[in-house]
N, C-alpha and C. Protein backbone atom coordinates (compact mmCIF):
# COMPACT_ATOMS: atom_id res chain seq x y z
N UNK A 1 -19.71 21.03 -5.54
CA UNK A 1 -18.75 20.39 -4.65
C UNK A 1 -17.34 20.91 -4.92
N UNK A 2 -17.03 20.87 -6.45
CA UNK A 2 -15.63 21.62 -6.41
C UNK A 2 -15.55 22.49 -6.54
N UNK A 3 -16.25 23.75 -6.08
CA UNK A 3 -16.16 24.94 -5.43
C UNK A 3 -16.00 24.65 -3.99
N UNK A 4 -16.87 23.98 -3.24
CA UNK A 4 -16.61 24.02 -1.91
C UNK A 4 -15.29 23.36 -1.57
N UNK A 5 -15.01 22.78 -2.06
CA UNK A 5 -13.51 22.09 -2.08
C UNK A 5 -12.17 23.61 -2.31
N UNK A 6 -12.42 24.06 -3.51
CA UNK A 6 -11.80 25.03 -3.65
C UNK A 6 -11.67 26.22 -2.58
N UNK A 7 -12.69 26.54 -1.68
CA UNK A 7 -12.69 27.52 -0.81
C UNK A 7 -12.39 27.17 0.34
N UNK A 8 -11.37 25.67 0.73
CA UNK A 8 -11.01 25.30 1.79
C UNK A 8 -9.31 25.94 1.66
N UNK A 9 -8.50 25.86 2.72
CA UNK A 9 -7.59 26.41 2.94
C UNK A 9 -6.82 25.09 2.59
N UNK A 10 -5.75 24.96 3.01
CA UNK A 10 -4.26 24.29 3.21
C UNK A 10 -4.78 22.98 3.82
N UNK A 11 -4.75 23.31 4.99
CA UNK A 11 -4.66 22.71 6.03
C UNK A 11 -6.13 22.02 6.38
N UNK A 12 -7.49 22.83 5.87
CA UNK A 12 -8.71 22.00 5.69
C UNK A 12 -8.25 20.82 4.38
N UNK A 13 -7.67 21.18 3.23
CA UNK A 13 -7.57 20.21 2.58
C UNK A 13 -6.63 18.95 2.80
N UNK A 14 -5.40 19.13 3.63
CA UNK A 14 -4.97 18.15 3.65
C UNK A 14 -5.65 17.31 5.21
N UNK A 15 -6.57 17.95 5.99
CA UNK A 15 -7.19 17.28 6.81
C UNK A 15 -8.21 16.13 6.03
N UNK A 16 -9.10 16.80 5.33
CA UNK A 16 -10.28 16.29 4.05
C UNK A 16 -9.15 14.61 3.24
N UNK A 17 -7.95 15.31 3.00
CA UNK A 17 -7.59 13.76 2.53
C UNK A 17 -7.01 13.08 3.52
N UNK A 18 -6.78 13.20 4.67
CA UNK A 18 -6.69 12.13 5.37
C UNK A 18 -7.93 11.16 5.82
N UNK A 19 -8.91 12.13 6.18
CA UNK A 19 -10.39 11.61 6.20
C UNK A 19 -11.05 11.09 4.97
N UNK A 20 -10.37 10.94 3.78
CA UNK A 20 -10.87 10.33 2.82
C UNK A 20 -9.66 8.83 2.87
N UNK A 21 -9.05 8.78 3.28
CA UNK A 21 -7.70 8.00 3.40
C UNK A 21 -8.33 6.89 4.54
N UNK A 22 -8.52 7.60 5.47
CA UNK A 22 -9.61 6.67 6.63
C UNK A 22 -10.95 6.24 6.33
N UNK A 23 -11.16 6.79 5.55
CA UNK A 23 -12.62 6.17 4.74
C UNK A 23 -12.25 5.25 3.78
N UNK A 24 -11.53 4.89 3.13
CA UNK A 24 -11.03 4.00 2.47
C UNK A 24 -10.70 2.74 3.20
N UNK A 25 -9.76 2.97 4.33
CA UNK A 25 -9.10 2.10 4.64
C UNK A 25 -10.40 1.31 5.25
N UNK A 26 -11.50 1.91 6.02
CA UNK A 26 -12.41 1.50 6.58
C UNK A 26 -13.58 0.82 5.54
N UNK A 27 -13.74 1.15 4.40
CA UNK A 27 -14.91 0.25 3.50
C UNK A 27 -13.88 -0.61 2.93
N UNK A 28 -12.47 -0.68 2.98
CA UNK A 28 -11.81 -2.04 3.01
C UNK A 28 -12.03 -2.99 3.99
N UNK A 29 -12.06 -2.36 5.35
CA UNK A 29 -11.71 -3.15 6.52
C UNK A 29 -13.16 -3.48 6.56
N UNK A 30 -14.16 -3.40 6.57
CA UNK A 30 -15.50 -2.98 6.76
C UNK A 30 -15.91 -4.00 5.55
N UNK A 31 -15.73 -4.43 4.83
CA UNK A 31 -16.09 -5.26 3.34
C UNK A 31 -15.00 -6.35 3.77
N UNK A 32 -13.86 -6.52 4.36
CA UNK A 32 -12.93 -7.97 4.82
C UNK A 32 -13.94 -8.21 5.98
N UNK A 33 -13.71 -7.88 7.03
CA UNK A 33 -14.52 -7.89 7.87
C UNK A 33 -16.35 -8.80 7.50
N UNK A 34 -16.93 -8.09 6.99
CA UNK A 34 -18.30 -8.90 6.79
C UNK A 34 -17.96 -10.13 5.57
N UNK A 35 -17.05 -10.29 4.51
CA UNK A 35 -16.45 -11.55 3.99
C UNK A 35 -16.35 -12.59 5.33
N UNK A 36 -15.20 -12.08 5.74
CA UNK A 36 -14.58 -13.39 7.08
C UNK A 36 -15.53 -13.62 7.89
N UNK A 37 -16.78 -12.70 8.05
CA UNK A 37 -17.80 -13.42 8.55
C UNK A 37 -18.47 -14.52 7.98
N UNK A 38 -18.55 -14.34 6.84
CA UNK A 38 -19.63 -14.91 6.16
C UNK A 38 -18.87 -16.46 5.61
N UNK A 39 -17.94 -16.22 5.52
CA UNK A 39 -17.06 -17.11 4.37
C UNK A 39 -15.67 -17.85 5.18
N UNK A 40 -15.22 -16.77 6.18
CA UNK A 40 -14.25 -17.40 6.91
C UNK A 40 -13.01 -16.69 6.23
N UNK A 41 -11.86 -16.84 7.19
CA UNK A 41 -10.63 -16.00 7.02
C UNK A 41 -10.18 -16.39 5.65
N UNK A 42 -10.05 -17.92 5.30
CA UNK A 42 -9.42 -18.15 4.20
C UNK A 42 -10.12 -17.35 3.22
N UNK A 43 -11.19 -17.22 2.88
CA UNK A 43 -12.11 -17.27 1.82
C UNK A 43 -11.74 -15.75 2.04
N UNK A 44 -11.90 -14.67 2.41
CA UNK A 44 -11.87 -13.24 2.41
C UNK A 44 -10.45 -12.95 2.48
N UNK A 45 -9.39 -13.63 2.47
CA UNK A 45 -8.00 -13.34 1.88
C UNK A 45 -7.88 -13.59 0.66
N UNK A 46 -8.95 -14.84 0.33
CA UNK A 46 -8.53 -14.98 -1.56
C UNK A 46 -9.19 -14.03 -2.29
N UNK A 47 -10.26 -13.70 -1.75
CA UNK A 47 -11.44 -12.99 -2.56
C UNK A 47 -10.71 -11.35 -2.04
N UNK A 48 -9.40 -11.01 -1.37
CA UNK A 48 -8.98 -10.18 -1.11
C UNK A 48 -8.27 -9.77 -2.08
N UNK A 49 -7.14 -10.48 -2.61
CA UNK A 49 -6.20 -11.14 -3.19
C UNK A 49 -6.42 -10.46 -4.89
N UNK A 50 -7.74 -11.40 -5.14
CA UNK A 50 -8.31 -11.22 -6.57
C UNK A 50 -8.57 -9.67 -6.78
N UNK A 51 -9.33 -8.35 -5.56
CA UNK A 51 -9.45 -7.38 -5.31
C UNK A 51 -8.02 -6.61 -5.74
N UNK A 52 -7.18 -6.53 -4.86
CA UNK A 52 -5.90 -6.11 -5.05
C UNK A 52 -5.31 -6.48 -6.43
N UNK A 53 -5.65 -7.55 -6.99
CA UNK A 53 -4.90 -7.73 -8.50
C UNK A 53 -5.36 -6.66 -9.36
N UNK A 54 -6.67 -6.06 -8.72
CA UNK A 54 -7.66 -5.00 -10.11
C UNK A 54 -7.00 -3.78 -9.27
N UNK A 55 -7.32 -3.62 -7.88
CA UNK A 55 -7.23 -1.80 -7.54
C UNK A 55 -5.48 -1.35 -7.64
N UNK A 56 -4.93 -2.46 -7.09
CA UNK A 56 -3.17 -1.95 -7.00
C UNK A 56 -2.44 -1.55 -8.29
N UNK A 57 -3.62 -1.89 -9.45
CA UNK A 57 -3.04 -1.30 -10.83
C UNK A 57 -3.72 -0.32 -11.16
N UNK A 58 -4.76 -0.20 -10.78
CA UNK A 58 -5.89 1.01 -11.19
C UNK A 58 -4.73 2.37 -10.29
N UNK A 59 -4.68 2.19 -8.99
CA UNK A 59 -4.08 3.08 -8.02
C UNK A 59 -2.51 3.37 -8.57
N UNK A 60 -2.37 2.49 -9.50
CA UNK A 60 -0.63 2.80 -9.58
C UNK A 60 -0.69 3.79 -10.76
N UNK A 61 -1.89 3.38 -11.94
CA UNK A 61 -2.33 4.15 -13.40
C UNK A 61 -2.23 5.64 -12.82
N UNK A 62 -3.44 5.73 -11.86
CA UNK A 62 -4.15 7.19 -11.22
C UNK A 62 -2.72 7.86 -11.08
N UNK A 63 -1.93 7.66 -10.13
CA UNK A 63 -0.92 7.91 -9.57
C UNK A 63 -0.11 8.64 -10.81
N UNK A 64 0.40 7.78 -11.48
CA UNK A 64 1.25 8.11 -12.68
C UNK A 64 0.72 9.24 -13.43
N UNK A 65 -0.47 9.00 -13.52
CA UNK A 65 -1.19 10.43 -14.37
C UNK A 65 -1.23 11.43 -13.97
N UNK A 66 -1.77 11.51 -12.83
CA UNK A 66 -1.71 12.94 -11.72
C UNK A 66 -0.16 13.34 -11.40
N UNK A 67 0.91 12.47 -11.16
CA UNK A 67 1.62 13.27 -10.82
C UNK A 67 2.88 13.13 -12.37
N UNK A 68 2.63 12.73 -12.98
CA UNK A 68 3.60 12.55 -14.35
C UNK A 68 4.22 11.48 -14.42
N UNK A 69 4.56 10.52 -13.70
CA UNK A 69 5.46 9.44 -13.90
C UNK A 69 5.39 8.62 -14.89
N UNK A 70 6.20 8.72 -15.56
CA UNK A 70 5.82 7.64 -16.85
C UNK A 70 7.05 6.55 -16.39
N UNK A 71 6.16 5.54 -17.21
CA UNK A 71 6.21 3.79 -17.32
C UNK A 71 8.20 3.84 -17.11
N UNK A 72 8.50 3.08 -16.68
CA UNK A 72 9.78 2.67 -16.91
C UNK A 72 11.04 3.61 -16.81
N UNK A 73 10.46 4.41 -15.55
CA UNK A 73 11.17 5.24 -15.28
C UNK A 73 12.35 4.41 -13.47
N UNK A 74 12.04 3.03 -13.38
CA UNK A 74 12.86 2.28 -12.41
C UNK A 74 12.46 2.79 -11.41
N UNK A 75 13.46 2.47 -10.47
CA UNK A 75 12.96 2.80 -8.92
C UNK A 75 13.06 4.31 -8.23
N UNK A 76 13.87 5.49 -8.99
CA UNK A 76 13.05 6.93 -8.82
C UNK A 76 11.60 6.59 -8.63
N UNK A 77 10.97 6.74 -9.75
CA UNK A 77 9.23 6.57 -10.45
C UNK A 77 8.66 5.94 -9.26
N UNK A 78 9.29 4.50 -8.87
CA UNK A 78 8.74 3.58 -7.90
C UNK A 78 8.34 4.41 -6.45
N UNK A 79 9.66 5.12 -5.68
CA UNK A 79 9.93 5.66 -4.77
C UNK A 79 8.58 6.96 -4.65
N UNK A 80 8.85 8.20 -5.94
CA UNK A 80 7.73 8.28 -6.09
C UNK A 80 6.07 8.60 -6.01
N UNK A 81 5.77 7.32 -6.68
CA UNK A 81 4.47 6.71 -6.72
C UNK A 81 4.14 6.15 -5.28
N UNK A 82 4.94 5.37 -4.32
CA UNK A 82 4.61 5.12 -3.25
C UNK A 82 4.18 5.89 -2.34
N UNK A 83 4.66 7.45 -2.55
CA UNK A 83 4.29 8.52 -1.61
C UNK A 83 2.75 8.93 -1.79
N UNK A 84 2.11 8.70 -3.21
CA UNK A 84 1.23 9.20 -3.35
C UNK A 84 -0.41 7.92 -2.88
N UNK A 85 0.22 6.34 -2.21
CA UNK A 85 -0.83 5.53 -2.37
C UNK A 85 -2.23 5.85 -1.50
N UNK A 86 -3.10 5.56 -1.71
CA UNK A 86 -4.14 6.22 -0.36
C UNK A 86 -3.97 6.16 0.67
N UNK A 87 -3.04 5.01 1.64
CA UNK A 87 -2.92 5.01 2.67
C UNK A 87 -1.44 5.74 3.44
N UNK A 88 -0.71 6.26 2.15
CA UNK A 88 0.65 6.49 2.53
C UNK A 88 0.40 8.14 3.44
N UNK A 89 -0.55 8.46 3.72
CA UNK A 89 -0.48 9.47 4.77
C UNK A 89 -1.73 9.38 5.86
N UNK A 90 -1.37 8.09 5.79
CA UNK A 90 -2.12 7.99 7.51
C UNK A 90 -0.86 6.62 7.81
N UNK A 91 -0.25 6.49 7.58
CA UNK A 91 0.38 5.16 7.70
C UNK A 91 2.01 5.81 7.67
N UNK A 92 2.34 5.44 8.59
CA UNK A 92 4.37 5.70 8.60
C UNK A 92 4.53 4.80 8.05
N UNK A 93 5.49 5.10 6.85
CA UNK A 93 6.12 4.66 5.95
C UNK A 93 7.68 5.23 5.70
N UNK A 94 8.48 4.34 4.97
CA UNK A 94 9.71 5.17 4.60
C UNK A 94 10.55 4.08 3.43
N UNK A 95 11.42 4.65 3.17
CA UNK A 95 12.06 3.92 1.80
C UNK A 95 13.65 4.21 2.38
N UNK A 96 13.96 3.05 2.33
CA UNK A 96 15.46 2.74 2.84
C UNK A 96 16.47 2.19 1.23
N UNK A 97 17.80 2.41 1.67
CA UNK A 97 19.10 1.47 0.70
C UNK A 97 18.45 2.08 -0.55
N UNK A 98 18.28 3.03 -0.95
CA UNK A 98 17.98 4.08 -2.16
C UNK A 98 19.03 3.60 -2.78
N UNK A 99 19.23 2.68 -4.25
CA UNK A 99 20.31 3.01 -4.94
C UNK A 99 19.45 2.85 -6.25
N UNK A 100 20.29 3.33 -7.71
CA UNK A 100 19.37 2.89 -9.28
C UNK A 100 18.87 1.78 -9.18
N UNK A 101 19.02 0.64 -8.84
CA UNK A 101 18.39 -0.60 -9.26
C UNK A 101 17.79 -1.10 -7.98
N UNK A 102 17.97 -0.48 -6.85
CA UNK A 102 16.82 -1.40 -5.75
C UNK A 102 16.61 -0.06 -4.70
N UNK A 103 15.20 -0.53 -3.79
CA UNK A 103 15.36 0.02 -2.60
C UNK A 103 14.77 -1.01 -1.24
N UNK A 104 14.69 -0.29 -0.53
CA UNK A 104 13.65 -1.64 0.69
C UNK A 104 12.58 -0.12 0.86
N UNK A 105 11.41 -1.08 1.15
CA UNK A 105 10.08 -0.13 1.70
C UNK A 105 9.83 -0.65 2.71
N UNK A 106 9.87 -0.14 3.79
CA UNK A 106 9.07 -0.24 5.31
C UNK A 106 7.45 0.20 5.66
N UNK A 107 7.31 -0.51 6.30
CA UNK A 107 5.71 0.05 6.44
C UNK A 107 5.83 0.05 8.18
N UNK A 108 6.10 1.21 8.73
CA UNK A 108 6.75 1.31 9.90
C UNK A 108 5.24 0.89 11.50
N UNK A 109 4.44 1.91 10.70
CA UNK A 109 3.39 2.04 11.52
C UNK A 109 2.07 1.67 10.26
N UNK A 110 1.29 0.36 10.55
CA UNK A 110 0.26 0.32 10.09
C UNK A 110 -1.20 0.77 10.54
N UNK A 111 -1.91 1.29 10.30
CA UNK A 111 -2.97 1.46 11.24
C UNK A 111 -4.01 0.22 11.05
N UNK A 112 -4.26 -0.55 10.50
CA UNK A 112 -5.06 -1.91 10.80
C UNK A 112 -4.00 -2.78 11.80
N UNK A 113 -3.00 -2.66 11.26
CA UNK A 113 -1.66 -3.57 12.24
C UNK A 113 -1.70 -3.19 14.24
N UNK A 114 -1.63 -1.98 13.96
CA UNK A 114 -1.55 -1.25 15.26
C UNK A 114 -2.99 -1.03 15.62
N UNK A 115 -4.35 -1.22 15.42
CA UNK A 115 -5.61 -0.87 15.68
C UNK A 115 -5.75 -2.74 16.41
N UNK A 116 -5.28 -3.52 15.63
CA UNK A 116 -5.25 -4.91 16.19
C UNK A 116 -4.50 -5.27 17.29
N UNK A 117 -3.66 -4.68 17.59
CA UNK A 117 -2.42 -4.72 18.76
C UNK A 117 -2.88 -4.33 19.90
N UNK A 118 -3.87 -3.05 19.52
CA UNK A 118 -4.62 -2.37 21.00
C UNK A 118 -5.79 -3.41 21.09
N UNK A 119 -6.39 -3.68 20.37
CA UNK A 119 -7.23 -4.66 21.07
C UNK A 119 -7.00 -5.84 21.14
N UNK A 120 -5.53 -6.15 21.55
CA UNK A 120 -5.42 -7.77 22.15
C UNK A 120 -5.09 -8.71 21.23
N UNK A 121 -5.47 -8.40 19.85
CA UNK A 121 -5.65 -9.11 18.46
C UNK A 121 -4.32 -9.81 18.13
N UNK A 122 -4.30 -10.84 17.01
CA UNK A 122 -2.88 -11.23 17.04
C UNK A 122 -2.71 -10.25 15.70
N UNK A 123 -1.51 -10.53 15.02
CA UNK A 123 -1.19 -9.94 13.82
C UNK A 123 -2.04 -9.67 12.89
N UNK A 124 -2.61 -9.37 11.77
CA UNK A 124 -3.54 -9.80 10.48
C UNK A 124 -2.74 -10.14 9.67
N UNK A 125 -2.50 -11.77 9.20
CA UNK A 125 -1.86 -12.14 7.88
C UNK A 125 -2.19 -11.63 6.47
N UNK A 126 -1.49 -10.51 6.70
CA UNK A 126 -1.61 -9.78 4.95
C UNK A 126 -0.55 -9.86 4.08
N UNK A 127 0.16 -10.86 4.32
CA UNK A 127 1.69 -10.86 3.39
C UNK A 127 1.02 -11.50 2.17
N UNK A 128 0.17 -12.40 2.28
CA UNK A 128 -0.16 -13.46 0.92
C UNK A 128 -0.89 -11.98 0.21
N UNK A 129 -1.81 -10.53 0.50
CA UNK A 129 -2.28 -9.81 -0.34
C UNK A 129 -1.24 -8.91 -0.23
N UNK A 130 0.24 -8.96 0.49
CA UNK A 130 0.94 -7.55 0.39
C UNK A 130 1.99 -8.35 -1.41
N UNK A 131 2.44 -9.21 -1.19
CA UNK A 131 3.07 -9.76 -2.35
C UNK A 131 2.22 -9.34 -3.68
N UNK A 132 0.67 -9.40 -3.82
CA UNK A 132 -0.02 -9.23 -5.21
C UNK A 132 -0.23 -7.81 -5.01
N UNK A 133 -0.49 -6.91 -4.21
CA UNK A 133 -0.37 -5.43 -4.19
C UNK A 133 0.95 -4.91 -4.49
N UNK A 134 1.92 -4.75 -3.80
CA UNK A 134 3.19 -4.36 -3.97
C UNK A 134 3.81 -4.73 -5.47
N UNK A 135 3.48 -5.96 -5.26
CA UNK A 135 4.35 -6.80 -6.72
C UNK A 135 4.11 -6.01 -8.10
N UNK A 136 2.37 -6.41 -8.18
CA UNK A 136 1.77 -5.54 -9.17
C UNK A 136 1.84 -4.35 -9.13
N UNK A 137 2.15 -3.04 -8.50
CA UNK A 137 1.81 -2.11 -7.80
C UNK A 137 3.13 -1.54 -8.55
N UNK A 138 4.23 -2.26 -8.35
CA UNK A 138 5.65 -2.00 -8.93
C UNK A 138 6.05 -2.12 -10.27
N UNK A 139 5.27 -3.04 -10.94
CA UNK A 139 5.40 -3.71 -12.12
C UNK A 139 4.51 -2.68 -13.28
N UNK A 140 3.21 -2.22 -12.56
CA UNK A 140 3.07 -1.09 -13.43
C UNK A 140 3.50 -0.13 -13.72
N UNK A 141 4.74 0.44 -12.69
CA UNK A 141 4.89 1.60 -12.52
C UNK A 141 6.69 1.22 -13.43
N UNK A 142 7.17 0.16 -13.36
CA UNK A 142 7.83 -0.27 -14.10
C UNK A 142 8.00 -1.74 -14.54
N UNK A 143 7.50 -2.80 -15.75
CA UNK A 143 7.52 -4.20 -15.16
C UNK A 143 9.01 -4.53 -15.29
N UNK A 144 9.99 -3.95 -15.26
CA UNK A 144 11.22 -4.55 -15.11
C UNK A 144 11.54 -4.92 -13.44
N UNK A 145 10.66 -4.04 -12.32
CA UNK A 145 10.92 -3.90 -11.14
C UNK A 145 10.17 -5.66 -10.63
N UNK A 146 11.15 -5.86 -9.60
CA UNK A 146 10.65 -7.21 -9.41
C UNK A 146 10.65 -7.12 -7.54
N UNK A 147 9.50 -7.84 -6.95
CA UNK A 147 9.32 -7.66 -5.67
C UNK A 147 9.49 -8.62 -4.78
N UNK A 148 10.36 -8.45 -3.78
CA UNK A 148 10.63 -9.50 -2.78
C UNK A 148 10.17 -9.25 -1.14
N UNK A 149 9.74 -10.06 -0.44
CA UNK A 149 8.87 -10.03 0.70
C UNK A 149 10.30 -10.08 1.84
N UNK A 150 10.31 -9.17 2.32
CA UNK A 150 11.59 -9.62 3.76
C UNK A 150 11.04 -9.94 4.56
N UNK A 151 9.76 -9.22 5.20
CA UNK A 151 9.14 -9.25 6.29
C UNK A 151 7.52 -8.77 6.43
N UNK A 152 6.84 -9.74 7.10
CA UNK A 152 5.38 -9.68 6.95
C UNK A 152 4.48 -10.31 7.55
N UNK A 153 3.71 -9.80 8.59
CA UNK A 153 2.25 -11.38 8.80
C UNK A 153 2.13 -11.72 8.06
N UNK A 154 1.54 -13.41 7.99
CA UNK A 154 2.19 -13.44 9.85
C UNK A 154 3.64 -14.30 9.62
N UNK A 155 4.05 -14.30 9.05
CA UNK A 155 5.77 -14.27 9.67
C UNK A 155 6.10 -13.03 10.60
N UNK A 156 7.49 -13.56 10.70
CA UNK A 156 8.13 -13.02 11.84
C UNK A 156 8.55 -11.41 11.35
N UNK A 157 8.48 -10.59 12.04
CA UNK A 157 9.03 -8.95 11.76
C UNK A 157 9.49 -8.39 13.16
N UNK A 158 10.59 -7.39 13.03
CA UNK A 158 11.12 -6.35 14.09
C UNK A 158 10.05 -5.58 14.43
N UNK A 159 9.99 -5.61 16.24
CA UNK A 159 9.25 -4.48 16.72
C UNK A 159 8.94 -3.07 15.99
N UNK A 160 10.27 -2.87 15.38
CA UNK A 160 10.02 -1.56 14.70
C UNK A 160 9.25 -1.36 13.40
N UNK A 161 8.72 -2.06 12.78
CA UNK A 161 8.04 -2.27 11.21
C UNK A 161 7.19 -3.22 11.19
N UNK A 162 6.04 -2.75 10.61
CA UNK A 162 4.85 -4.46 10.24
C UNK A 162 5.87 -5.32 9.26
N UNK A 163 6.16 -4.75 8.22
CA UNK A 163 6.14 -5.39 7.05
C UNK A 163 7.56 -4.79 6.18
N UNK A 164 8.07 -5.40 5.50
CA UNK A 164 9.10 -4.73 4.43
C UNK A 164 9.24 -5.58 2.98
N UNK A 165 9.62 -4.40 2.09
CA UNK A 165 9.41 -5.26 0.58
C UNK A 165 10.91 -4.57 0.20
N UNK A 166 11.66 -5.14 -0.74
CA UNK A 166 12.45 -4.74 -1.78
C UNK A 166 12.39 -4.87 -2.79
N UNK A 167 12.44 -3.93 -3.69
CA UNK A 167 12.54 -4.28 -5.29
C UNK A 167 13.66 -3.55 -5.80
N UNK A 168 13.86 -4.73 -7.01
CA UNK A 168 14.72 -4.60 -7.44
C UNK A 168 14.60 -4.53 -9.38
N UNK A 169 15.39 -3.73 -9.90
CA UNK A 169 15.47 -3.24 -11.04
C UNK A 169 16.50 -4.22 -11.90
N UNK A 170 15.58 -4.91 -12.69
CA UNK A 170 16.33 -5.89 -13.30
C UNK A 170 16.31 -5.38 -14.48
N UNK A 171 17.52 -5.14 -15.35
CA UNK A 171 17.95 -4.40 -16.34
C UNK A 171 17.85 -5.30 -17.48
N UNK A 172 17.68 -6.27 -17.40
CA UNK A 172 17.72 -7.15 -18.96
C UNK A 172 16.22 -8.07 -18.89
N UNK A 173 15.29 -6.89 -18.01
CA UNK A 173 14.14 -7.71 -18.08
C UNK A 173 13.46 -7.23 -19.03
């Protein structure tokens, strides 16, 4: 296999990780999905919840290793690590108010967000699992970084963005 991997070009490989990026997002959506059948919305957001407390640290570890970031390097490191998450290249994203101790993250275009919109769907309330992803997500990558929710299902958000987080770099943490 990693030969055949190796004898792909550029542009086959970064096709291959987007299609692994959509395969992800889909045995997520695909595993919520048969939960909320079975159990109901509440029950497959908590049992979501508990999920995200294990992978958003596993994904932040991976991250750091592959591309070098070490621990407590603040919101550079943060900024980052966000570029590299599985979904951050199928998903418009961007990082706003760049300064040492904070930034805001937008999640401009979601594709579960926007896949629900075309079919009529209302929002998907993911703020209660974006707070334990993000939060944790930040905290490994530095735990001085601390995470705040601006905007999110199902609260209220601008046409232009699902969702937005800020963190902030607390220096005497």
């Amino acid at each position: 296999m990693r030969e055949d991997l190796e004898s792909l070009n550029r542009e086959e490989l970064m096709d291959y990780i987007e299609d692994l990026s959509k395969n992800w997002l889909a045995i997520d959506g695909t595993w919520f999905q048969t939960v909320e059948h079975e159990y109901g919305l509440d029950k497959a957001i908590e049992l979501d919840v508990k999920q995200w407390k294990r992978f958003t640290i596993i994904e932040a570890k991976r991250i750091m290793k592959r591309f070098k970031i070490q621990q407590n390097e603040g919101i550079p490191a943060l900024i980052k690590a966000l570029k590299y998450r599985v979904y951050a290249n199928i998903n418009k994203q961007e990082v706003l108010d760049v300064s040492d101790n904070r930034c805001v993250f937008r999640m401009n275009d979601c594709r579960v967000q926007s896949a629900r919109k075309a079919r009529g769907l209302p929002d998907f309330p993911c703020k209660q699992v974006g707070v334990v992803e993000y939060g944790l997500f930040a905290k490994a990558i530095d735990p001085r970084i601390e995470t705040k929710c601006i905007a999110c299902p199902p609260g209220p958000h601008p046409e232009h963005y699902w969702c937005a987080w800020e963190f902030t770099l607390k220096k005497n943490a």
